[in-house]
C-alpha atoms as a PDB file:
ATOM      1  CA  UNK A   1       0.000   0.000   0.000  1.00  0.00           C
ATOM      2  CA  UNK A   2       1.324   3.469  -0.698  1.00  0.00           C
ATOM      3  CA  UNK A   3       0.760   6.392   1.344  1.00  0.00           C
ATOM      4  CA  UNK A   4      -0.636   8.620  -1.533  1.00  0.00           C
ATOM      5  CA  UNK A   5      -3.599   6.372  -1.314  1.00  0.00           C
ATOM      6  CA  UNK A   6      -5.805   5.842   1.927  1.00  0.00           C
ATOM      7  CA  UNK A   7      -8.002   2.983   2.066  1.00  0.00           C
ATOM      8  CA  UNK A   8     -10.390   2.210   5.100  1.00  0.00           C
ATOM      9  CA  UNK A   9     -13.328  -0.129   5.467  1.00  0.00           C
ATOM     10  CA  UNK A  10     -16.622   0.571   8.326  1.00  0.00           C
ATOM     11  CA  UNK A  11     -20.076  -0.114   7.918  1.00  0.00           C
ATOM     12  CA  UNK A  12     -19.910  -1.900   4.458  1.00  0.00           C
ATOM     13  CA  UNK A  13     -17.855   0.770   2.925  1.00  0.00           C
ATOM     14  CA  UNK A  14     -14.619   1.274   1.690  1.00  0.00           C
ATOM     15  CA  UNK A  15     -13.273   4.306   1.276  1.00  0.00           C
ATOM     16  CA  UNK A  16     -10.538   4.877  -1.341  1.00  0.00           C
ATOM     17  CA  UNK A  17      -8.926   8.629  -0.684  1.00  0.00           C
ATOM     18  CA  UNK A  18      -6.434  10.034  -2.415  1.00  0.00           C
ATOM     19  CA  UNK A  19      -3.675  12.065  -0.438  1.00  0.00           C
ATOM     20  CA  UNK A  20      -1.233  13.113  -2.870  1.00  0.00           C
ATOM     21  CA  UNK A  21      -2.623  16.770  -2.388  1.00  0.00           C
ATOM     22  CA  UNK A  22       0.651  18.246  -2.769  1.00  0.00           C
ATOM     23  CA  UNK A  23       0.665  16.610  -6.421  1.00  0.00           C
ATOM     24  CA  UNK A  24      -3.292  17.516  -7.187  1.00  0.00           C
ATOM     25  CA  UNK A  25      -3.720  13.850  -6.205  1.00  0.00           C
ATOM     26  CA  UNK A  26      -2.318  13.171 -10.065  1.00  0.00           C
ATOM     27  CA  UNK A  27      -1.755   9.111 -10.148  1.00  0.00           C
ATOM     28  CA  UNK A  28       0.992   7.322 -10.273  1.00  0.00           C
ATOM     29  CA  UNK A  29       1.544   3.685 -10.684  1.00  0.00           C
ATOM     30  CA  UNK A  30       1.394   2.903  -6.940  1.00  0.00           C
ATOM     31  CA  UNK A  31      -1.319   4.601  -6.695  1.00  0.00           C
ATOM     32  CA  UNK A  32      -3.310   2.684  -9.634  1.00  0.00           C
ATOM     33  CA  UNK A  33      -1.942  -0.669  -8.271  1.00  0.00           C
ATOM     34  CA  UNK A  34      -3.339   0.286  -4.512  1.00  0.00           C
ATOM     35  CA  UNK A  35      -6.599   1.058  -6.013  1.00  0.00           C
ATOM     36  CA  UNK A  36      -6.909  -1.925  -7.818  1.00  0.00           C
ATOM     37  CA  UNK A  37      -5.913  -4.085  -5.282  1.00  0.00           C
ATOM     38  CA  UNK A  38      -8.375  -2.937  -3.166  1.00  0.00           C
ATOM     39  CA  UNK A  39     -11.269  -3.169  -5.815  1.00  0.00           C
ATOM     40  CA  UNK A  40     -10.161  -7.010  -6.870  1.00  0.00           C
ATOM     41  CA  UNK A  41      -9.988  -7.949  -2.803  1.00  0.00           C
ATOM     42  CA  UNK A  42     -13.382  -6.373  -1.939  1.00  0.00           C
ATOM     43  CA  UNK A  43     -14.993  -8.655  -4.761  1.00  0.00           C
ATOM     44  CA  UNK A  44     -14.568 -11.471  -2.488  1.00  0.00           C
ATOM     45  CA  UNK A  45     -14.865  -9.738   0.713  1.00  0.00           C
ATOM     46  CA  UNK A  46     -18.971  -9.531   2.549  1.00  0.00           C
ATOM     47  CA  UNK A  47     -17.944  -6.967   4.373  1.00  0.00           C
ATOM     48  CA  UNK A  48     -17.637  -4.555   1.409  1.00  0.00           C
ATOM     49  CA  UNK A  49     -20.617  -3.435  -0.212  1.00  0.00           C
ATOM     50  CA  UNK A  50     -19.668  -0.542  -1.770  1.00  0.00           C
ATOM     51  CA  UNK A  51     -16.929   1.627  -2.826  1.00  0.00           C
ATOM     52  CA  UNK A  52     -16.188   5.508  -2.562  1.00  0.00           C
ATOM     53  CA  UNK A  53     -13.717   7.218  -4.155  1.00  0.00           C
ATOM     54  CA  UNK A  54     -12.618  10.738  -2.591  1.00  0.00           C
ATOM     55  CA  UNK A  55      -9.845  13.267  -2.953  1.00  0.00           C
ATOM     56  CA  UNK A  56      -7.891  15.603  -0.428  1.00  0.00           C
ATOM     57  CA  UNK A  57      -7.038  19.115  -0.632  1.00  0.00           C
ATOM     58  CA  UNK A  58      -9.718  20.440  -2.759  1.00  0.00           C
ATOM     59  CA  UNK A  59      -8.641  18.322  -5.565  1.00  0.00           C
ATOM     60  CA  UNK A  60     -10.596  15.158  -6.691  1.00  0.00           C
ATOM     61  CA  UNK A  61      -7.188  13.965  -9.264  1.00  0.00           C
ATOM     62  CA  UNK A  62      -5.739  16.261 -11.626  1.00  0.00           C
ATOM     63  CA  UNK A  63      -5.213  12.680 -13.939  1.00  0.00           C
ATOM     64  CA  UNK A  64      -1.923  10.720 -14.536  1.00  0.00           C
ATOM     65  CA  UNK A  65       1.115  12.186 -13.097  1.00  0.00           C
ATOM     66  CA  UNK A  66       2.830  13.115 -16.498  1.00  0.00           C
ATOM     67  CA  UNK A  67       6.261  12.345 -15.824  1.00  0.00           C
ATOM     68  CA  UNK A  68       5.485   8.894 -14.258  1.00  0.00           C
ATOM     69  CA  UNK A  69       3.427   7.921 -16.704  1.00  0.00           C
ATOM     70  CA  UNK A  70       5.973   8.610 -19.626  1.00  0.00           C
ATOM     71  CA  UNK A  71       8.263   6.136 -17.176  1.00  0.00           C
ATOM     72  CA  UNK A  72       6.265   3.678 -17.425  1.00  0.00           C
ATOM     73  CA  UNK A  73       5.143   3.668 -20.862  1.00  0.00           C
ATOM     74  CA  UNK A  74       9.085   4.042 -21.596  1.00  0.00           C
ATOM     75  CA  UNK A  75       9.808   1.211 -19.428  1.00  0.00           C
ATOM     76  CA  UNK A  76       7.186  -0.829 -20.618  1.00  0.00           C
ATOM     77  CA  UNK A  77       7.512   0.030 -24.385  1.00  0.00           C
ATOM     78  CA  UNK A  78       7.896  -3.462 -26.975  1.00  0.00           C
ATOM     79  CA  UNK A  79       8.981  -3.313 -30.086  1.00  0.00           C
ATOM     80  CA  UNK A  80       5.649  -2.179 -31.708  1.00  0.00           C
ATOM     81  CA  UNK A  81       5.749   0.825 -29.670  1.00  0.00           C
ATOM     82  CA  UNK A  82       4.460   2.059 -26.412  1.00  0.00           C
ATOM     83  CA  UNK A  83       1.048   2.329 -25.287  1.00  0.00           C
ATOM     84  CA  UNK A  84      -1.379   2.481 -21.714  1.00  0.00           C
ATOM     85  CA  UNK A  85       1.716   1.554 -19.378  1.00  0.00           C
ATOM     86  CA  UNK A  86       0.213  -1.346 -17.291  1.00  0.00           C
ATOM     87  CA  UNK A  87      -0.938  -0.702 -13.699  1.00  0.00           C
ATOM     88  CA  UNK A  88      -2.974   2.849 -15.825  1.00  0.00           C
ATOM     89  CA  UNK A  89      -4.277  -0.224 -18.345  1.00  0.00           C
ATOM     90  CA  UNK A  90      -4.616  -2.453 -15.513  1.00  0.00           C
ATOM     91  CA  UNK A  91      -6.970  -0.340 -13.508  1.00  0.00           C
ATOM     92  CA  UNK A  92      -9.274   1.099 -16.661  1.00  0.00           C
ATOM     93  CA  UNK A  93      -9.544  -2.830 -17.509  1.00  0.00           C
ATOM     94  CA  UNK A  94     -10.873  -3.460 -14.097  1.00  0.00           C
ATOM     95  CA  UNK A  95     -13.738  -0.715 -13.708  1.00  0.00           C
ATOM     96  CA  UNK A  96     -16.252  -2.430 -16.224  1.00  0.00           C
ATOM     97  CA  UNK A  97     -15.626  -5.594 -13.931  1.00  0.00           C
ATOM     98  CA  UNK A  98     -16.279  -4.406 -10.430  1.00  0.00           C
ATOM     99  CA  UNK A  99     -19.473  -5.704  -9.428  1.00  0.00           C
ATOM    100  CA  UNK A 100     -20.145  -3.476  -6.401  1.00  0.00           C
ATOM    101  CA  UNK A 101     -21.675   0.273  -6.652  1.00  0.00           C
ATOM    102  CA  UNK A 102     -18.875   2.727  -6.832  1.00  0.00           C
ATOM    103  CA  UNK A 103     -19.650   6.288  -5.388  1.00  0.00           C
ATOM    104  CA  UNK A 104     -17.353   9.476  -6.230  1.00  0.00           C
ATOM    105  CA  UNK A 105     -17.000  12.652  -3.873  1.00  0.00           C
ATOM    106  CA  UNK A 106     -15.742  15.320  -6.380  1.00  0.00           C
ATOM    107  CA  UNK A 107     -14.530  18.678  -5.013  1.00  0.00           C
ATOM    108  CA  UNK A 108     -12.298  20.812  -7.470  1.00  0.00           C
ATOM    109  CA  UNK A 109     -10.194  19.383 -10.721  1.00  0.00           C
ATOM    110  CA  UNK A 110     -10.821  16.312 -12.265  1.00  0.00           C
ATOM    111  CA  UNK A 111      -8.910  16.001 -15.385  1.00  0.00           C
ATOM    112  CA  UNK A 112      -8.591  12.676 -17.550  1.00  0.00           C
ATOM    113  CA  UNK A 113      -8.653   9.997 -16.046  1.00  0.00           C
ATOM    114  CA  UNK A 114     -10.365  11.512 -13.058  1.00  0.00           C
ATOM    115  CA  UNK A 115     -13.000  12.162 -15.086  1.00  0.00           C
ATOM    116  CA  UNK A 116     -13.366   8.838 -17.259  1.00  0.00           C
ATOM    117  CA  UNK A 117     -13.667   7.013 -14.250  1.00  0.00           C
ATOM    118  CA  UNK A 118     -16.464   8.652 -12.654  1.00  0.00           C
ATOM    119  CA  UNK A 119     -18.535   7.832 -16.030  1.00  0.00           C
ATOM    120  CA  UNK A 120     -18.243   4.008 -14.305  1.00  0.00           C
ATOM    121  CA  UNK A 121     -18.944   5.118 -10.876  1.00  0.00           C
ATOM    122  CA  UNK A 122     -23.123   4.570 -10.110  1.00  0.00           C
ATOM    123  CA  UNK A 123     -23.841   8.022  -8.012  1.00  0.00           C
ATOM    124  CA  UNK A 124     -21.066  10.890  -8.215  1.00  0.00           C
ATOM    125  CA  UNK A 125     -21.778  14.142  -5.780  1.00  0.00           C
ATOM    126  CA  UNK A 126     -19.816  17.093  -6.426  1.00  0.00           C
ATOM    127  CA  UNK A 127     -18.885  20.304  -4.934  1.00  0.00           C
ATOM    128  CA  UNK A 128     -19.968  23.769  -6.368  1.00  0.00           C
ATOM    129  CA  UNK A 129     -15.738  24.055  -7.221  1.00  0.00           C
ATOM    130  CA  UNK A 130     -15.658  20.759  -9.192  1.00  0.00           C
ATOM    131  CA  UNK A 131     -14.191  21.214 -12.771  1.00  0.00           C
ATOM    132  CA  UNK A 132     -14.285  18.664 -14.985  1.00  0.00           C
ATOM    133  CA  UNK A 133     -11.695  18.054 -18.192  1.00  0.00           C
ATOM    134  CA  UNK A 134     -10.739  15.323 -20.458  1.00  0.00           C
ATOM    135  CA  UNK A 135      -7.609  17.007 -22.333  1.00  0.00           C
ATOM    136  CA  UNK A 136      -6.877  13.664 -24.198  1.00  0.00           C
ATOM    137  CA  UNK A 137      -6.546  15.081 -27.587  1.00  0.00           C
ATOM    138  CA  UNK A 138      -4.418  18.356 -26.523  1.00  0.00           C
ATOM    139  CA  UNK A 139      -1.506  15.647 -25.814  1.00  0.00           C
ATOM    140  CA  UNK A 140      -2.449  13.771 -29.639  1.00  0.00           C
ATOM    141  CA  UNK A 141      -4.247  11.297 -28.055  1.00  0.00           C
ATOM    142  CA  UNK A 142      -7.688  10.123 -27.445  1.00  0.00           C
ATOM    143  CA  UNK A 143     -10.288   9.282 -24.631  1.00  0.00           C
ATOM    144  CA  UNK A 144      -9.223   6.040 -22.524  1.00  0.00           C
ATOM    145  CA  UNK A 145     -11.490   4.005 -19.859  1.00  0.00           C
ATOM    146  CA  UNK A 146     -14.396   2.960 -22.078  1.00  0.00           C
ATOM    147  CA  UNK A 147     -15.384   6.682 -22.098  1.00  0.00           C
ATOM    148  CA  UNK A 148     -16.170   6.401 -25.973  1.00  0.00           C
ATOM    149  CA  UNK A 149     -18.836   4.740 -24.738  1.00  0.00           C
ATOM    150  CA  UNK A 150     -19.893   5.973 -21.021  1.00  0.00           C
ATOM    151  CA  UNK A 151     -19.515   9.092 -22.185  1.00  0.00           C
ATOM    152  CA  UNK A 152     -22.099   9.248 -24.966  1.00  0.00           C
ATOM    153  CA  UNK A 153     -24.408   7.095 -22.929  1.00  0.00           C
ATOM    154  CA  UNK A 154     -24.370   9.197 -19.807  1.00  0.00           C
ATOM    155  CA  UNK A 155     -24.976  12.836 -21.723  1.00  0.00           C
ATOM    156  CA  UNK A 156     -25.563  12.259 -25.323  1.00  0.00           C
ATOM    157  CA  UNK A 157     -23.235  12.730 -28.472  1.00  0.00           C
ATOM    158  CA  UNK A 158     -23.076  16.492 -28.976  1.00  0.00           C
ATOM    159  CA  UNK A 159     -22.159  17.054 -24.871  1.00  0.00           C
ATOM    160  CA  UNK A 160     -19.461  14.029 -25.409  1.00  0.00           C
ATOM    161  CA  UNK A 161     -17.803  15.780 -28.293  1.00  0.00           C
ATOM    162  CA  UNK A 162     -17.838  18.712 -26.669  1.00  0.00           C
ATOM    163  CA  UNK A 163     -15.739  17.033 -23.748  1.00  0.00           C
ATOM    164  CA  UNK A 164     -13.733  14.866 -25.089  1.00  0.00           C
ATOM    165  CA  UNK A 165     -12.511  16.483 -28.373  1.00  0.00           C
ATOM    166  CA  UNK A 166     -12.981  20.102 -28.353  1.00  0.00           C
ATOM    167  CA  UNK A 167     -11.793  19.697 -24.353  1.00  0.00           C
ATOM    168  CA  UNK A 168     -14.463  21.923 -23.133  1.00  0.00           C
ATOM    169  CA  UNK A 169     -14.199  22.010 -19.284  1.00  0.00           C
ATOM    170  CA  UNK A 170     -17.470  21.159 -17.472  1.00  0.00           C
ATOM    171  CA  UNK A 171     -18.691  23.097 -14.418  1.00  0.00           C
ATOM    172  CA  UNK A 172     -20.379  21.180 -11.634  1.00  0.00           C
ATOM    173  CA  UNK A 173     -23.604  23.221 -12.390  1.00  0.00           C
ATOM    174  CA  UNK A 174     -22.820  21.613 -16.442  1.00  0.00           C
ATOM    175  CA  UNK A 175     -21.868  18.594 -15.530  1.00  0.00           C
ATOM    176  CA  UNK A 176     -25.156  18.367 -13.784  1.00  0.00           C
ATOM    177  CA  UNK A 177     -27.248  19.324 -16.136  1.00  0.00           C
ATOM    178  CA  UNK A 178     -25.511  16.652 -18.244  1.00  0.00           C
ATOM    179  CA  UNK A 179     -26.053  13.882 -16.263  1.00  0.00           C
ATOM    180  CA  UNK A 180     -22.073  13.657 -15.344  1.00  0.00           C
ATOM    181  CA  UNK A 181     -23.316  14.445 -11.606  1.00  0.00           C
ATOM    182  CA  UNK A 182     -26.325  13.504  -9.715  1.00  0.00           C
ATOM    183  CA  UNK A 183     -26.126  16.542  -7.346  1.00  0.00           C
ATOM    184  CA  UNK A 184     -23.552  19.787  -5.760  1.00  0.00           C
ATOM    185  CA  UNK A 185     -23.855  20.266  -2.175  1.00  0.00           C
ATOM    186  CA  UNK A 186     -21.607  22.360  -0.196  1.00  0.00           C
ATOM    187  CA  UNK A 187     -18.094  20.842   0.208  1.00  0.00           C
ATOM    188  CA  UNK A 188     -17.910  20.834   3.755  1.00  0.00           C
ATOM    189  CA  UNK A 189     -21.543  18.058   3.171  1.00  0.00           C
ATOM    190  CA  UNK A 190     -19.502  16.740   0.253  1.00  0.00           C
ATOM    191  CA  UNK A 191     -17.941  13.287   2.130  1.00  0.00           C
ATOM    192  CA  UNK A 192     -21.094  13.298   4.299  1.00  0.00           C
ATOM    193  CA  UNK A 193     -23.249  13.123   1.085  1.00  0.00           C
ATOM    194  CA  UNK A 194     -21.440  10.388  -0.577  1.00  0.00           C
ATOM    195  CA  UNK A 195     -21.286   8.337   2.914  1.00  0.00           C
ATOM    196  CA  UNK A 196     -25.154   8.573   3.619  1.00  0.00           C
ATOM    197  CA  UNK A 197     -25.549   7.241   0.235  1.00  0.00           C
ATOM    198  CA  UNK A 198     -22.995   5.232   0.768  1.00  0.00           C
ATOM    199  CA  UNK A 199     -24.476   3.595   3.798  1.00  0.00           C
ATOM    200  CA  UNK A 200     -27.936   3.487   2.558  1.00  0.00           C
ATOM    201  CA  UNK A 201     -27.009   1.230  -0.181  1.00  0.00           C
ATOM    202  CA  UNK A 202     -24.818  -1.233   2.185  1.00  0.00           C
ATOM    203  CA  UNK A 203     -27.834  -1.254   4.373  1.00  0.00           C
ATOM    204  CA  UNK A 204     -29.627  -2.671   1.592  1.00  0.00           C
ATOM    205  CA  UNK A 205     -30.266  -6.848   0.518  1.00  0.00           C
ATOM    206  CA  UNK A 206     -26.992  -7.639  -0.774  1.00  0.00           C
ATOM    207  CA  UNK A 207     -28.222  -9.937  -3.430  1.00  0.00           C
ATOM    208  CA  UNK A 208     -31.096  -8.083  -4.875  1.00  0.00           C
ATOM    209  CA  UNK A 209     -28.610  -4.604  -5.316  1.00  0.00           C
ATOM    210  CA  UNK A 210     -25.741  -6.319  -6.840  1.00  0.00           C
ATOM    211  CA  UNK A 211     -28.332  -7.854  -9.217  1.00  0.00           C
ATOM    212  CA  UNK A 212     -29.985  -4.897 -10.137  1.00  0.00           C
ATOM    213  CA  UNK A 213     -27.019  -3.559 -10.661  1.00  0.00           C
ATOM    214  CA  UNK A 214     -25.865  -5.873 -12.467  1.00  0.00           C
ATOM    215  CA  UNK A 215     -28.550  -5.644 -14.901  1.00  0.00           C
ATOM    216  CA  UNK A 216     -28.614  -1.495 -15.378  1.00  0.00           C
ATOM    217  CA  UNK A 217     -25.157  -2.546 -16.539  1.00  0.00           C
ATOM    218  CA  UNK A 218     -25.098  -5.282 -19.401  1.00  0.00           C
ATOM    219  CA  UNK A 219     -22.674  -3.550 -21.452  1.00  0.00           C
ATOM    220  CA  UNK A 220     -19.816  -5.089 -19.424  1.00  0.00           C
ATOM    221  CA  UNK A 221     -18.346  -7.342 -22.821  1.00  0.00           C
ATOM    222  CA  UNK A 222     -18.979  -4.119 -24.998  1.00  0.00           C
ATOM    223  CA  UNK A 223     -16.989  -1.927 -22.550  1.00  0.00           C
ATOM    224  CA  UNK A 224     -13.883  -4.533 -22.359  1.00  0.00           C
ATOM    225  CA  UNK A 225     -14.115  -4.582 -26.004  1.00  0.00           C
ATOM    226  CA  UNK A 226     -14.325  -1.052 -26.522  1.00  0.00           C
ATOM    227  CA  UNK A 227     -11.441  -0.074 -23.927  1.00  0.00           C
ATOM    228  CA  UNK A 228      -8.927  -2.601 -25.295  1.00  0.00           C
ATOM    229  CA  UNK A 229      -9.565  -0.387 -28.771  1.00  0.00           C
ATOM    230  CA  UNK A 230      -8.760   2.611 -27.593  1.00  0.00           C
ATOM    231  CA  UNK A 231      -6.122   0.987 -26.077  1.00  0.00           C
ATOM    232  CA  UNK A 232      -4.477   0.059 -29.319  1.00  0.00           C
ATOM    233  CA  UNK A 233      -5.402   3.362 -30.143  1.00  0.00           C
ATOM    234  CA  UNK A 234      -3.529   5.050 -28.242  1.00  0.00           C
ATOM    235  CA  UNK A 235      -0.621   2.514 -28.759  1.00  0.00           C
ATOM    236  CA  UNK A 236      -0.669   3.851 -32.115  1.00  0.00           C
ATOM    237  CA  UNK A 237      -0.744   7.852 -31.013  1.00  0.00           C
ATOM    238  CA  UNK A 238       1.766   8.068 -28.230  1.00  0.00           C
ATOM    239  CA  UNK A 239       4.677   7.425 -31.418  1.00  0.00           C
ATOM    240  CA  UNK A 240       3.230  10.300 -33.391  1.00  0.00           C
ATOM    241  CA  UNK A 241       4.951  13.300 -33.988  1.00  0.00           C
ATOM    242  CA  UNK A 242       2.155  15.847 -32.424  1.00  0.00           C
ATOM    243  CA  UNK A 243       2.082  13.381 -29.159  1.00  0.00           C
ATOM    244  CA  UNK A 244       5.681  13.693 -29.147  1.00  0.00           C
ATOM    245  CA  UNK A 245       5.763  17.316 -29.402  1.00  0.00           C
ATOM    246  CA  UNK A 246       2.573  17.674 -27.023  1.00  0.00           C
ATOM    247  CA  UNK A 247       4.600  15.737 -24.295  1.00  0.00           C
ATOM    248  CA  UNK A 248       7.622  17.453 -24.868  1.00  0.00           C
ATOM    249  CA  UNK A 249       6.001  21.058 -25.179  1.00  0.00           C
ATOM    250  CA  UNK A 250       4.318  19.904 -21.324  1.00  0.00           C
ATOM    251  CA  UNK A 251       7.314  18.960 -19.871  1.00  0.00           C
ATOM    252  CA  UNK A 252       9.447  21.926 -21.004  1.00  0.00           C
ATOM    253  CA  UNK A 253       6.526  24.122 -20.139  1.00  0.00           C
ATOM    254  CA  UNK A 254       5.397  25.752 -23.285  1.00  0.00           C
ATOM    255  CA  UNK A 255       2.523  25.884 -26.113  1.00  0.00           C
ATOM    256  CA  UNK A 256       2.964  22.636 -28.455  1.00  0.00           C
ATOM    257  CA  UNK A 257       3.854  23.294 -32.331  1.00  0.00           C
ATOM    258  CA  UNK A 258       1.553  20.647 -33.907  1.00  0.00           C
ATOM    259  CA  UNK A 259       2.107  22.303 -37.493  1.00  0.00           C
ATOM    260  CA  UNK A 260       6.029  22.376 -37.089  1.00  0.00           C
ATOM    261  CA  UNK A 261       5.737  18.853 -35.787  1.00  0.00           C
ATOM    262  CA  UNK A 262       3.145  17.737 -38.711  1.00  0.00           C
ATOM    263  CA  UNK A 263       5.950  18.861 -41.249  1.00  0.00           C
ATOM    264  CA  UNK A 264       8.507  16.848 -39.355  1.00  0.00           C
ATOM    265  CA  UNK A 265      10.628  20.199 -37.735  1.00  0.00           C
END
């Protein structure tokens, strides 16, 4: 277990907080592997009925920690090129599987990833300061975590777009009104929110909710199918020259030349 990631179980709940505040909670691959450890040993585990993701410091998860992921995809790159490094893959595999209600308490940024995965999560509060942003295609890549998919499904084609390739932030007040977020309360009632809920559903006939849910979610097959494309997807973008140049441009701190790159400059 890493210390970026806190993890504690009461009343049927686990709690999965992130605590790398000083870092905007971005993810590392500790961090995935502690959070998917603790999803595949609560399958198997009655005292766990349901699962709730929070952040720390105002910040939900500013998304992959840029640097570490380029480590791993570097360390983990094959001869066809480098794609997803594994414990990022590992964890967007799992989501589709995890067969118990997943809750997310969003206060401030959530960018990429921190926003793909609450299109898997079953209730998602927010506070009036959330900010939502999938900047995918800024770095030449695309969407990742099924979210071709979950996306469109949870606010329509034209809002998706909007996200995920134009890059449009959503407000908590948008993202409500596009079915991203099922209410904002206060953040000081944020954690409180998501734990009633929490607690209500664990309170509940374990069988008969992990069957209904279950069944508001058949699209499991079409979701592994979907997130091993964009997987080879992105495989395929992280070697091209306006990736390159968007990581490069990030890490040196500037604005990206995609036309210089384009021509091969």
């Amino acid at each position: 277990m890493t210390q970026e990631i806190e993890i504690k179980v009461q009343d049927g709940v686990q709690v999965v907080r992130f605590t790398r505040a000083d870092k905007k909670n971005a993810f590392t691959g500790t961090m995935y592997n502690a959070i998917s450890e603790a999803l595949d040993a609560s399958e198997n585990n009655d005292a766990i009925a349901v699962h709730v993701f929070i952040g720390s410091g105002g910040v939900f998860s500013a998304g992959n920690d840029i640097n570490d992921f380029m480590r791993r995809a570097q360390a983990t790159a094959t001869s066809d090129g480098k794609g997803i490094p594994a414990p990022s893959l590992d964890f967007i595999r799992r989501l589709p599987k995890v067969t118990k209600p997943m809750i997310a308490a969003v206060d401030g940024l959530a960018i990429g990833v921190g926003t793909t995965m609450l299109l898997h999560c079953d209730l998602v509060y927010a506070s009036p300061a959330a900010s939502l942003r999938t900047p995918f295609l800024d770095l030449g890549l695309i969407q990742e975590a099924g979210s071709t998919i979950t996306a469109q499904a949870r606010m329509g084609y034209p809002r998706a777009f909007e996200m995920i390739c134009l890059g449009e932030p959503f407000s908590a007040e948008r993202a409500l009104q596009s079915g991203l977020v099922n209410a904002i309360v206060p953040a000081d009632q944020l954690e409180a929110t998501a734990m009633k809920a929490a607690k209500r559903l664990a309170a509940k006939p374990r069988q008969a909710l992990m069957t209904s849910r279950r069944l508001l979610r058949k699209n499991h097959e079409q979701l592994s199918a979907i997130i091993e494309e964009e997987a080879q997807a992105y495989k395929s973008l992280m070697t091209s020259p306006e990736a390159r140049e968007a990581f490069t441009a990030f890490l040196e701190k500037r604005a990206p030349d995609f036309a210089k790159a384009r021509k091969g400059g």
